[in-house]
C-alpha atoms as a PDB file:
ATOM      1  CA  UNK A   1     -21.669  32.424   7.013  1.00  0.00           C
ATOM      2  CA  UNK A   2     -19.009  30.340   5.802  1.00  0.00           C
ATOM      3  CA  UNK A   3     -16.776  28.053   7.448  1.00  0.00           C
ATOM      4  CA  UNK A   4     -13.231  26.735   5.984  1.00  0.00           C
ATOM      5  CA  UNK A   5      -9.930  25.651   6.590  1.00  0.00           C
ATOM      6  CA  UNK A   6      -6.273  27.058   5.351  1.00  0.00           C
ATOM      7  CA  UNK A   7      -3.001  25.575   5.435  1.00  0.00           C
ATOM      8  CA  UNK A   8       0.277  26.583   6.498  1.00  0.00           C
ATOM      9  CA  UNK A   9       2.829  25.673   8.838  1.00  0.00           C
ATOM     10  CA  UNK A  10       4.871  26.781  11.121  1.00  0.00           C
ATOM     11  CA  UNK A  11       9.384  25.920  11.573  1.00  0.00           C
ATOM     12  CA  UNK A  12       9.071  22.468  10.111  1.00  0.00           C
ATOM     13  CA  UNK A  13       6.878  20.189   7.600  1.00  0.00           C
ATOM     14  CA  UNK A  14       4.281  17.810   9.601  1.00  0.00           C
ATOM     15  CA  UNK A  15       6.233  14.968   8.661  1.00  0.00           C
ATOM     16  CA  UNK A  16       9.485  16.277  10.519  1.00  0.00           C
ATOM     17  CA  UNK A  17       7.737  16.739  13.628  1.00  0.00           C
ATOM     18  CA  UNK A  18       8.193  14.167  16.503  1.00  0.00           C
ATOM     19  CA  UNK A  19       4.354  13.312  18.433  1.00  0.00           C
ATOM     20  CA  UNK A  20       6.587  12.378  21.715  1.00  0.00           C
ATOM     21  CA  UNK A  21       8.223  15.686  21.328  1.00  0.00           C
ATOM     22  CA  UNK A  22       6.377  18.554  23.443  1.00  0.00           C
ATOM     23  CA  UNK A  23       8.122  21.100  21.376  1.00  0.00           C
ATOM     24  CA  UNK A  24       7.063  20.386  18.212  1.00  0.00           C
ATOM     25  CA  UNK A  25       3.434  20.325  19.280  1.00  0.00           C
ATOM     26  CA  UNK A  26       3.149  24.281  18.305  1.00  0.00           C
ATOM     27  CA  UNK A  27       5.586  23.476  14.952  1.00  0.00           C
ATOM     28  CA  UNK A  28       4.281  21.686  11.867  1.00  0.00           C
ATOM     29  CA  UNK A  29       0.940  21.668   9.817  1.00  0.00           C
ATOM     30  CA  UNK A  30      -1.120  24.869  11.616  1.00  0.00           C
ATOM     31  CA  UNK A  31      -4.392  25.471   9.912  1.00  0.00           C
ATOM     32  CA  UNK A  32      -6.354  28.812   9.816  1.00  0.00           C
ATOM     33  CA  UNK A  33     -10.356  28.227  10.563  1.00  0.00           C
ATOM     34  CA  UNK A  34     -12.040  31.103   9.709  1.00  0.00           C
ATOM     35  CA  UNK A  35     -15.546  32.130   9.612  1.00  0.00           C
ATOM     36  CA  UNK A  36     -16.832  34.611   6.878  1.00  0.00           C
ATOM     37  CA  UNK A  37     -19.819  36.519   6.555  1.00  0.00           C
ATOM     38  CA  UNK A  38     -20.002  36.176   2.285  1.00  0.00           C
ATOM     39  CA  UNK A  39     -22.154  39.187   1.996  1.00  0.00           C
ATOM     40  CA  UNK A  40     -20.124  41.845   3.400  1.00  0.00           C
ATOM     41  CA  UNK A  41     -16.686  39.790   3.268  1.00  0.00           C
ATOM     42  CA  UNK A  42     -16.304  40.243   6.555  1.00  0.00           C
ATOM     43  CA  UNK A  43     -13.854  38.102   8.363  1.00  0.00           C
ATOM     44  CA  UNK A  44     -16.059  37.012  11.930  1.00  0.00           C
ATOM     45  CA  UNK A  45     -13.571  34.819  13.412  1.00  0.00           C
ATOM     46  CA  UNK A  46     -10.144  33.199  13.190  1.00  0.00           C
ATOM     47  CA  UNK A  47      -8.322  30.271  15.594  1.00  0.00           C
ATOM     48  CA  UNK A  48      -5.027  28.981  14.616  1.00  0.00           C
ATOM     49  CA  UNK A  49      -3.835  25.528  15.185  1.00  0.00           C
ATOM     50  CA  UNK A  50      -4.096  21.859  14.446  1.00  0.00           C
ATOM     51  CA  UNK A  51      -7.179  20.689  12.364  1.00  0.00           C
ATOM     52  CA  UNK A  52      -8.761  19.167  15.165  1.00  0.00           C
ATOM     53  CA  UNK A  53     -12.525  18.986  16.659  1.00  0.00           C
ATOM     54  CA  UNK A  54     -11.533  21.154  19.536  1.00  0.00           C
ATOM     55  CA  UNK A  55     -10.289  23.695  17.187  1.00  0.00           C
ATOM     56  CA  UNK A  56     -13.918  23.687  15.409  1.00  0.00           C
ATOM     57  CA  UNK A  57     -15.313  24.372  18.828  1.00  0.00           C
ATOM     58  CA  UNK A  58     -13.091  27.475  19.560  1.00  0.00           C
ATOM     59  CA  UNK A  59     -14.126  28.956  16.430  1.00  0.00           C
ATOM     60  CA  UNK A  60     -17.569  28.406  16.920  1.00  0.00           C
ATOM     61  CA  UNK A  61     -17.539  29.704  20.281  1.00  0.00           C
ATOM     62  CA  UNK A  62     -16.217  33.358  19.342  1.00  0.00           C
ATOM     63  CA  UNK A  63     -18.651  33.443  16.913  1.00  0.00           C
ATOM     64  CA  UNK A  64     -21.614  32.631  18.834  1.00  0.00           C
ATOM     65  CA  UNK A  65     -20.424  35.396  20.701  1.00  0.00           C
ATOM     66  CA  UNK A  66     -19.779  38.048  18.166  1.00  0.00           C
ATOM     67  CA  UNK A  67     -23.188  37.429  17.332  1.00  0.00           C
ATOM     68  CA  UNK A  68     -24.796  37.616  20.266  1.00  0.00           C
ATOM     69  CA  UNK A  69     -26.008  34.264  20.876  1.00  0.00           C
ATOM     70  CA  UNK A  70     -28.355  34.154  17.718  1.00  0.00           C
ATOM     71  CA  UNK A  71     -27.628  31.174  15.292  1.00  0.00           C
ATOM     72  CA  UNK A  72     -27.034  32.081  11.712  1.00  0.00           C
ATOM     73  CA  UNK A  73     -29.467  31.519   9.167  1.00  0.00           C
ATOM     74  CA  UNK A  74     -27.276  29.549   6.691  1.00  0.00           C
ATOM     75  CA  UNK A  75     -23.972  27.731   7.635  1.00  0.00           C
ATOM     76  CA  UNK A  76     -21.675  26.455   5.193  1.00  0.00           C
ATOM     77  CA  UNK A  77     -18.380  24.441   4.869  1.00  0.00           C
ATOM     78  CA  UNK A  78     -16.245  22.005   3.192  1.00  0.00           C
ATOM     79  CA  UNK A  79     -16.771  18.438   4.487  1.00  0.00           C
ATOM     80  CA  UNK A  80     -14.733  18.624   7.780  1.00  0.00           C
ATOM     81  CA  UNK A  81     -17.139  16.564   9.732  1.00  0.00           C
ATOM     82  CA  UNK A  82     -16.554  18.169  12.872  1.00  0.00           C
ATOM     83  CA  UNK A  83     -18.434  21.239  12.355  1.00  0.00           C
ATOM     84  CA  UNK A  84     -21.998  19.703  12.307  1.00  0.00           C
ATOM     85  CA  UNK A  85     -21.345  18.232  16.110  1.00  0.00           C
ATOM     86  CA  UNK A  86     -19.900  21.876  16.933  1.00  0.00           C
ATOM     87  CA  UNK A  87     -22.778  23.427  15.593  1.00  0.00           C
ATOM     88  CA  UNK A  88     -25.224  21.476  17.259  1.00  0.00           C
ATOM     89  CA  UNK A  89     -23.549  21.531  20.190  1.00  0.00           C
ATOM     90  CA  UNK A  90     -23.308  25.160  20.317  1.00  0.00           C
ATOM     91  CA  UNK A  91     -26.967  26.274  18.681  1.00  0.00           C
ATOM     92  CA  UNK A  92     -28.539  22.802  18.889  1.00  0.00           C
ATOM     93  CA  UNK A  93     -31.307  22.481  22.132  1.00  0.00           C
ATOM     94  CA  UNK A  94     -31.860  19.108  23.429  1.00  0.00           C
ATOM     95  CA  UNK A  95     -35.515  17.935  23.453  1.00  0.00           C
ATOM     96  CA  UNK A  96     -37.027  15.060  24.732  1.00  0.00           C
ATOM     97  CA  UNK A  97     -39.376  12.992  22.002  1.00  0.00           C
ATOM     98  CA  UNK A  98     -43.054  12.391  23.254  1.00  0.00           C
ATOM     99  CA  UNK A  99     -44.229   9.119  24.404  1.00  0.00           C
ATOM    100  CA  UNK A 100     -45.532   6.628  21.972  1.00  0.00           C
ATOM    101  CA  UNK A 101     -47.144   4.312  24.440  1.00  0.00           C
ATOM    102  CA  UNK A 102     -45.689   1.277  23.011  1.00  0.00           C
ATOM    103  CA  UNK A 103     -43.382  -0.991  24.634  1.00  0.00           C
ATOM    104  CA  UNK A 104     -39.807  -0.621  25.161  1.00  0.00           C
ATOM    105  CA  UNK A 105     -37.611   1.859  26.906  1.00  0.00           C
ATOM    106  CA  UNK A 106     -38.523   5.241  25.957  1.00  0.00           C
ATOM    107  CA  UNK A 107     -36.345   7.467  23.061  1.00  0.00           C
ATOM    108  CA  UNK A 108     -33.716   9.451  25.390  1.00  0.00           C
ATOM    109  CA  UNK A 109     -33.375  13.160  24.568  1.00  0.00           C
ATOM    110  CA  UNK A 110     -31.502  14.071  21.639  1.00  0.00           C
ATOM    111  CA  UNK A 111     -30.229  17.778  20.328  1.00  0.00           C
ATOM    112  CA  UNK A 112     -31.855  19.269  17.248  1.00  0.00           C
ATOM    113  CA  UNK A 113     -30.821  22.028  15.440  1.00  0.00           C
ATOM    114  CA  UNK A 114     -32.538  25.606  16.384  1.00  0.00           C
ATOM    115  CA  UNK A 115     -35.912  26.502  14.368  1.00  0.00           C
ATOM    116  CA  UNK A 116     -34.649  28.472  10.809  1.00  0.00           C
ATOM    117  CA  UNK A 117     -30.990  27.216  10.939  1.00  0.00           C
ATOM    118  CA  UNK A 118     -29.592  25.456   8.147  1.00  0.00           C
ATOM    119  CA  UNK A 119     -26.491  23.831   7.761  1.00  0.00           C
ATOM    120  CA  UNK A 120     -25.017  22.678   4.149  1.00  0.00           C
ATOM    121  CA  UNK A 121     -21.573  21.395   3.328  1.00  0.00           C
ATOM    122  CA  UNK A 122     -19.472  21.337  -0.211  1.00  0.00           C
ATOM    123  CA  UNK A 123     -17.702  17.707  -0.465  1.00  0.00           C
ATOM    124  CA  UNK A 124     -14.973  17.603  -3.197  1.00  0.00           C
ATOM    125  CA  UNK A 125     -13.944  13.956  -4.260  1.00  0.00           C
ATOM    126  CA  UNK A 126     -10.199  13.736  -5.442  1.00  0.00           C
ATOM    127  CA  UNK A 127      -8.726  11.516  -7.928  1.00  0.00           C
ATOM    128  CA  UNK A 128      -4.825  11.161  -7.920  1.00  0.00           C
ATOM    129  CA  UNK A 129      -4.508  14.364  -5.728  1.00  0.00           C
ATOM    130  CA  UNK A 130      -6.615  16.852  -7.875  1.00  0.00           C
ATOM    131  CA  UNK A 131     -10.681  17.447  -7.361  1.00  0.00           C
ATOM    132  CA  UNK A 132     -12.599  15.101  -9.838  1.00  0.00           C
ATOM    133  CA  UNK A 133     -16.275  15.904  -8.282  1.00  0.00           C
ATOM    134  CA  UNK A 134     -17.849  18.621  -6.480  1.00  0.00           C
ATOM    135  CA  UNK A 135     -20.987  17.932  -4.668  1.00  0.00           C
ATOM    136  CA  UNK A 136     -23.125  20.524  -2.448  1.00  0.00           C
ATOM    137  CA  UNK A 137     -25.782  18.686   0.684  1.00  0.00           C
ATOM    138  CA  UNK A 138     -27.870  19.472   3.294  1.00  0.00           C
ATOM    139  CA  UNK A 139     -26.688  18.278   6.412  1.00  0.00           C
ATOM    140  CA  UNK A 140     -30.130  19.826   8.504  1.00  0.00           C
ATOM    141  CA  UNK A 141     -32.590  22.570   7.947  1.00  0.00           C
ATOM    142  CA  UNK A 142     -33.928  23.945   4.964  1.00  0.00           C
ATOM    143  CA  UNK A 143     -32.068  25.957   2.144  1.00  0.00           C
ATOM    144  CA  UNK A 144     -33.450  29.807   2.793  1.00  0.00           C
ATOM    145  CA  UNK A 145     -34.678  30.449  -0.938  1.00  0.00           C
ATOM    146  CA  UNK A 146     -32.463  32.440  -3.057  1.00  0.00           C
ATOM    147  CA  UNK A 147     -29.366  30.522  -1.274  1.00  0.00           C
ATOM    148  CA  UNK A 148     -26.972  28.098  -1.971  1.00  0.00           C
ATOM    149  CA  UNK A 149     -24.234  25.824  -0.568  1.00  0.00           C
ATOM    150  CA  UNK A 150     -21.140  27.149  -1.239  1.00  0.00           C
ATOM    151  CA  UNK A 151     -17.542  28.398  -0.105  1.00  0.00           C
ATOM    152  CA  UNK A 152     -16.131  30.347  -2.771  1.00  0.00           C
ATOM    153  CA  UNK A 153     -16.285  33.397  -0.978  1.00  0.00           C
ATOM    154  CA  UNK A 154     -14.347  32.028   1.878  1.00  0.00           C
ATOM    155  CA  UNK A 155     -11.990  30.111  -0.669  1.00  0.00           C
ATOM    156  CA  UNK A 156     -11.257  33.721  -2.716  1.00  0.00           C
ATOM    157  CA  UNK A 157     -10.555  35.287   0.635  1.00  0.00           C
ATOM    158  CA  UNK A 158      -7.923  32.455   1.596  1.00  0.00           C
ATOM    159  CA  UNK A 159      -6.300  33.803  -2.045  1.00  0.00           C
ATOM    160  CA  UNK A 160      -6.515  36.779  -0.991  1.00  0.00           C
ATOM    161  CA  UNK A 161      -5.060  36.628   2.685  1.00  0.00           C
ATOM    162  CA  UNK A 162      -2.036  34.395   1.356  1.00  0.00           C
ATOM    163  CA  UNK A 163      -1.445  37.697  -0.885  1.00  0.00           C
ATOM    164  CA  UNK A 164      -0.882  39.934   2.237  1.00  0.00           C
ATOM    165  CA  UNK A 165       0.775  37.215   4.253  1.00  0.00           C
ATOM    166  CA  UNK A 166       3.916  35.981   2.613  1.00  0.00           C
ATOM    167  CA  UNK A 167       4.479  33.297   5.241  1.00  0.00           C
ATOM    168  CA  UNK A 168       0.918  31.690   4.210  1.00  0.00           C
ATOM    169  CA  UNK A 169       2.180  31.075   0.177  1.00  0.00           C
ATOM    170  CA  UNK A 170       2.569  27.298  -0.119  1.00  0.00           C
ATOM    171  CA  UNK A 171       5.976  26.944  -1.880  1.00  0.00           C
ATOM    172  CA  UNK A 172       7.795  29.729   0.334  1.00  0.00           C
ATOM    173  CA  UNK A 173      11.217  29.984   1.968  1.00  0.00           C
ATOM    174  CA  UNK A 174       9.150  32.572   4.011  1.00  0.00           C
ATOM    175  CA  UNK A 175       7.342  30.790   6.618  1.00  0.00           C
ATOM    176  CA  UNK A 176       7.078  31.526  10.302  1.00  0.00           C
ATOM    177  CA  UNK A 177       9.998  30.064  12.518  1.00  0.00           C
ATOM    178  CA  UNK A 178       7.629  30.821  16.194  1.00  0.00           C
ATOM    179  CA  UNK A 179       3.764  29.737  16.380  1.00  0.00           C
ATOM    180  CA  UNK A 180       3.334  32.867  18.500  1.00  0.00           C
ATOM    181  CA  UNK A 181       4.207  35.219  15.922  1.00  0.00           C
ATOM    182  CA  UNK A 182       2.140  32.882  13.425  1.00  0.00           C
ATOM    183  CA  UNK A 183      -1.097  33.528  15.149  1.00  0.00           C
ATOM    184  CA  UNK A 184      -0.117  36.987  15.743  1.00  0.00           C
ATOM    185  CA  UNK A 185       0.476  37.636  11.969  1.00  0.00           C
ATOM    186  CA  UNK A 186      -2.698  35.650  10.734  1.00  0.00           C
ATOM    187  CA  UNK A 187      -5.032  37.875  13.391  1.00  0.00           C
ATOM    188  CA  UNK A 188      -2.921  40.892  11.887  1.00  0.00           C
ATOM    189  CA  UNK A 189      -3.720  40.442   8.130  1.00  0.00           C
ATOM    190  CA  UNK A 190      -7.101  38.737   8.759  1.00  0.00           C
ATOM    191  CA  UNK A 191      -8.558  42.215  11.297  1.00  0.00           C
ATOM    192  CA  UNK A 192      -6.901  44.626   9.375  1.00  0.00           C
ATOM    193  CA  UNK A 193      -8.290  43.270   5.895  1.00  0.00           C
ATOM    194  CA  UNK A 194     -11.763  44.186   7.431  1.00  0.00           C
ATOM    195  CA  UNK A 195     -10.621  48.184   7.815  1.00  0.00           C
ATOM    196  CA  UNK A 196      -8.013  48.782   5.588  1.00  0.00           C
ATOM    197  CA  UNK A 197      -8.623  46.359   2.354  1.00  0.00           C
ATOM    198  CA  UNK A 198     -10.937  47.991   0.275  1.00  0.00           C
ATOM    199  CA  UNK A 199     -12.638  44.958  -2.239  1.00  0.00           C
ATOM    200  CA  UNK A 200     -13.570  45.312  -5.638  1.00  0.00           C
ATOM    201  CA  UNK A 201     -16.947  44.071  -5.919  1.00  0.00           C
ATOM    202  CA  UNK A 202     -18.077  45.742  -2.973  1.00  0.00           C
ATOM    203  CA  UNK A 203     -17.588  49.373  -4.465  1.00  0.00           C
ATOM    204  CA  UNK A 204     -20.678  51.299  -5.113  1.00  0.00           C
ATOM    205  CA  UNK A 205     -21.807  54.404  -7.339  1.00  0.00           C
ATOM    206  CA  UNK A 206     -21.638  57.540  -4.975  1.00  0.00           C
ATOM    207  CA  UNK A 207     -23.844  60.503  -5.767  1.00  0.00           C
ATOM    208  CA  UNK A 208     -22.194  62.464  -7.618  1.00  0.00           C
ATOM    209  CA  UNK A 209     -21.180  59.131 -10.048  1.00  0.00           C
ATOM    210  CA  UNK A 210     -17.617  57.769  -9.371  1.00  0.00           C
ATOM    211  CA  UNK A 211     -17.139  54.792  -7.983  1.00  0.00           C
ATOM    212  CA  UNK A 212     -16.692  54.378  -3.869  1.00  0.00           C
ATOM    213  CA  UNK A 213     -14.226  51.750  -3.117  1.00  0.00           C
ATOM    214  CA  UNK A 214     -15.562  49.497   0.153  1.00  0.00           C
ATOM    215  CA  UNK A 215     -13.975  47.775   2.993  1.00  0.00           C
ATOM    216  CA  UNK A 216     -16.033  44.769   4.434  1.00  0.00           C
ATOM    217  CA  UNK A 217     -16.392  47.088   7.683  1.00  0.00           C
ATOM    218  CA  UNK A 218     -18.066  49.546   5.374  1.00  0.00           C
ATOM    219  CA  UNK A 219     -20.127  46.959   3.983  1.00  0.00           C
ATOM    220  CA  UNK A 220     -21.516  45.436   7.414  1.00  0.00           C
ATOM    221  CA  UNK A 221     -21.730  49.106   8.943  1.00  0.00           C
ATOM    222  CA  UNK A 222     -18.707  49.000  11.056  1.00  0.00           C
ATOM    223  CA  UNK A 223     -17.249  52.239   9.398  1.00  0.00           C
ATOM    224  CA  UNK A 224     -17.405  55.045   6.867  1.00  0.00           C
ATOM    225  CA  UNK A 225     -14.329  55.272   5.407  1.00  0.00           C
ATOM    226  CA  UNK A 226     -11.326  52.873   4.137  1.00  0.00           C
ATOM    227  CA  UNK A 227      -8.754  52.971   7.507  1.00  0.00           C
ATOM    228  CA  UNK A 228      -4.957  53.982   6.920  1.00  0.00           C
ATOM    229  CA  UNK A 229      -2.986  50.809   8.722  1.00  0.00           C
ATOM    230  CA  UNK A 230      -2.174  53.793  11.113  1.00  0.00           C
ATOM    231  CA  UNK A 231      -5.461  54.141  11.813  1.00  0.00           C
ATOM    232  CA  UNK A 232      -6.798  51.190  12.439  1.00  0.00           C
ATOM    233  CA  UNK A 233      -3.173  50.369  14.647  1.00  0.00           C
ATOM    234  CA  UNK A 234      -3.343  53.606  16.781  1.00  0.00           C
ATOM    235  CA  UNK A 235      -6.850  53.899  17.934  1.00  0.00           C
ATOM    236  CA  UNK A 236      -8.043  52.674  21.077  1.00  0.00           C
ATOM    237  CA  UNK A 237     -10.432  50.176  20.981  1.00  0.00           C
ATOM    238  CA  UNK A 238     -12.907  48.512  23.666  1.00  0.00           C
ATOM    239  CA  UNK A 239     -14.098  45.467  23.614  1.00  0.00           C
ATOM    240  CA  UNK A 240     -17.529  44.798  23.521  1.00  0.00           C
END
């Protein structure tokens, strides 16, 4: 999966905002973390708000439980430092190191990372406000072969959302006035782009030759068909 912030904001720029004032807590810079499966395009997870470590954690936490407890295979993500704490925090089991037998109070326990997780991160070094150098590490576990560290899906998918969202373009007189209709409008495009956005690259030859246009639903197995925004709006759904 990937693992990336978007900006936006919501009534006012951050630097009108007042920290003593309790109103403009939900007003300002609002950021969009979103997690994103990069093989099916599938958007996992979204949390609005501030680019903070408890932010990170909320994201985490729905997806741990979208899927099921199991840790990924591969996490990536730019270089926001809190996601490796959230992680490990999260999928990470604490262990106690052995004895040694030599003197000195004994190692306490520490958390590792679960076996077959890896976690890499994409750090981009500015110069004068624009991206000079790009480099791609791993933070813990090993690389699965055939893999590498990377967020472009995740970054053409941020292009792509800002495209259905008018209040998300960055030089806009259309932004949103209320936070509440800013989250509800981000979970809006972001759900409904799984159903009802049918991507390019993941059409496939049908049987009888033309090309079959693909949502990321249809691509993870979630459905068979490219959903109508009536659909997808109308039909009950139960949460699982």
């Amino acid at each position: 999966m990937q693992l990336d912030e978007k900006w936006s904001f919501v009534d006012k720029k951050e630097k009108h905002c007042d920290p003593d004032d309790e109103a403009d807590w939900s007003r300002g810079d609002q950021w969009d973390h979103v997690a994103f499966d990069p093989d099916s395009r599938l958007v996992l997870e979204v949390v609005v708000g501030k680019r903070l470590e408890t932010t990170a954690e909320l994201l985490l936490e729905g997806l741990k439980g979208r899927l099921g407890g199991r840790p990924p295979e591969l996490v990536t993500s730019d270089g926001y430092a809190a996601y490796e704490e959230a992680l490990l925090g999260l999928f990470g089991r604490e262990v106690a190191p052995p004895r040694t037998g030599k003197p000195g109070r004994p190692a306490g326990p520490r958390v590792e990372p679960p076996p077959g997780m890896c976690y890499g991160r994409v750090v981009k070094h500015k110069r004068k406000g624009r991206v000079g150098r790009v480099e791609a590490e791993v933070v813990f576990g090993a690389l699965p072969e055939g893999r590498a560290v990377s967020t472009s899906y995740l970054e053409r998918q941020n292009a792509t959302d800002r495209h259905r969202n008018a209040r998300k373009g960055r030089k806009t007189y259309r932004f949103s006035k209320d936070w509440q209709t800013h989250e509800a409008m981000t979970t809006f495009t972001m759900y409904s782009y799984n159903f009802c956005w049918a991507v390019r690259t993941l059409r496939v030859k049908g049987a009888a030759g033309p090309w079959q246009q693909r949502t990321p639903a249809m691509a993870a197995g979630l459905a068979d068909h490219v959903w109508s925004l009536e659909e997808w709006l109308t039909l009950p759904a139960v949460q699982r």
